[in-house]
Protein backbone atom coordinates (compact mmCIF):
# COMPACT_ATOMS: atom_id res chain seq x y z
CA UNK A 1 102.67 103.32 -2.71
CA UNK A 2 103.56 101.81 0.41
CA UNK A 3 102.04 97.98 1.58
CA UNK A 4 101.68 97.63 4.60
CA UNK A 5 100.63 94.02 6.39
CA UNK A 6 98.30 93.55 9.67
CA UNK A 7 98.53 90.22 11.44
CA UNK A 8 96.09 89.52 14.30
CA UNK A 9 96.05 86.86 16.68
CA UNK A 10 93.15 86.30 19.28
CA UNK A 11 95.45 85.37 22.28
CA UNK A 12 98.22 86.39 24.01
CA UNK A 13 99.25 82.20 23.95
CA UNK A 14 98.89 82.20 20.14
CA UNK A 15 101.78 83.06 17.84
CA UNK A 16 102.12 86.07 14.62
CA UNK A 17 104.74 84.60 13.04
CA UNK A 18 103.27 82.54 10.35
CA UNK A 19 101.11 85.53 9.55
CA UNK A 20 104.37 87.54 9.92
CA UNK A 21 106.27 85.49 7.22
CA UNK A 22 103.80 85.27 4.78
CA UNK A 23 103.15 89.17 4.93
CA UNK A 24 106.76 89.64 4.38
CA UNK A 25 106.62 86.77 1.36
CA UNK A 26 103.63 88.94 -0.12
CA UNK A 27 105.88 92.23 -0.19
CA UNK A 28 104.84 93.95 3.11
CA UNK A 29 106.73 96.98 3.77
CA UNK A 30 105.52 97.58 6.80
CA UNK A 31 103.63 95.46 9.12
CA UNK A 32 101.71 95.68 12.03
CA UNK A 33 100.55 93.22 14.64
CA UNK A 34 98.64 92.58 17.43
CA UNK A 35 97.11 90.01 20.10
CA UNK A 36 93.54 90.97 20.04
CA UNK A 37 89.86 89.53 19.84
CA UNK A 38 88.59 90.12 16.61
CA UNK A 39 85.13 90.16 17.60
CA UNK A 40 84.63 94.36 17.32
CA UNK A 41 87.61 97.05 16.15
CA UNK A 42 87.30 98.14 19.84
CA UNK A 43 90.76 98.50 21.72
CA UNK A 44 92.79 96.96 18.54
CA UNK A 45 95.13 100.20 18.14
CA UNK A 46 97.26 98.26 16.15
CA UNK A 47 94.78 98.28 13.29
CA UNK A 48 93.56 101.78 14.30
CA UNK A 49 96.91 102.97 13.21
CA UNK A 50 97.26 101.20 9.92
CA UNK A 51 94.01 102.69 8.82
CA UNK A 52 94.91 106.55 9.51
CA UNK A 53 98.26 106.11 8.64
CA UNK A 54 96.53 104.93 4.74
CA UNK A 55 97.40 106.92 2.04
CA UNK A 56 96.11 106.98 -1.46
CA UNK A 57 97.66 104.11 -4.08
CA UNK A 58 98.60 102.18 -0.65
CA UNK A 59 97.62 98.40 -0.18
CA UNK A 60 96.67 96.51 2.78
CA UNK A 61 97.25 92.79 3.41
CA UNK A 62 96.42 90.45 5.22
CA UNK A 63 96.79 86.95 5.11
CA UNK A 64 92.57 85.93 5.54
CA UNK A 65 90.02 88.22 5.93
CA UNK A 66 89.06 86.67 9.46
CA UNK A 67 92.04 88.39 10.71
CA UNK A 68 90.53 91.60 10.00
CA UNK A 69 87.37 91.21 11.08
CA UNK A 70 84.83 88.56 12.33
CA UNK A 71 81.75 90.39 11.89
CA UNK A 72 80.03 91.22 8.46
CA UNK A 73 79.64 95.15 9.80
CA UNK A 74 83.14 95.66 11.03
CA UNK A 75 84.40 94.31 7.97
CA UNK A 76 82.62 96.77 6.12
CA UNK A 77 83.28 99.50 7.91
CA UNK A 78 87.15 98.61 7.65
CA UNK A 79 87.00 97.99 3.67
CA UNK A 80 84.83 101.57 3.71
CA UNK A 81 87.69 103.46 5.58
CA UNK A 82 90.21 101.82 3.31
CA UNK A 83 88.48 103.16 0.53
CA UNK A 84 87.56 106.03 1.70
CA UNK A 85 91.61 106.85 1.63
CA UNK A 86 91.83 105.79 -1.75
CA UNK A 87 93.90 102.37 -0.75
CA UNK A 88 92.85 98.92 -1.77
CA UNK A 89 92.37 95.62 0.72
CA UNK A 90 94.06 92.08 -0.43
CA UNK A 91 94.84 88.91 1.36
CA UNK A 92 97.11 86.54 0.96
CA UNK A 93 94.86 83.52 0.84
CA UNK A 94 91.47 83.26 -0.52
């Protein structure tokens, strides 16, 4: 099992390393960032990665679900192709 974080800013002004710290706090072995709009999964390769490098019993995390996704539909389409490789979503704050 391998848990692996994803931090996302929206600009290139605006700074990962809270989301960074608190990835590595929740037990991240890996983690993955970008500077990004969330508004569509379009162009984040950052994220792309994370999801085909998933593996079954793995965990993503991130610290809030906004910095996953902004819409509804891309959030379920990332949740979907988490679970469709057997790995489970969490975030660090609720």
């Amino acid at each position: 099992m391998t848990v692996i974080g994803y931090a996302r800013v929206s600009t290139t002004d605006q700074d990962l390393s809270i989301q960074e710290v608190a990835l590595k706090a929740a037990g991240c072995d890996v983690i993955r960032a970008e500077k990004r709009s969330g508004t569509t999964t379009q162009g984040r390769e950052e994220l792309r990665t994370v999801l085909d490098f998933l593996r079954e019993g793995d965990v993503l995390v991130v610290t809030r679900i906004d910095r996953l996704a902004r819409s509804i539909g891309d959030l379920q389409d990332i949740v979907r192709a988490v679970r469709a490789r057997g790995a489970v979503l969490k975030a660090t704050e609720q």
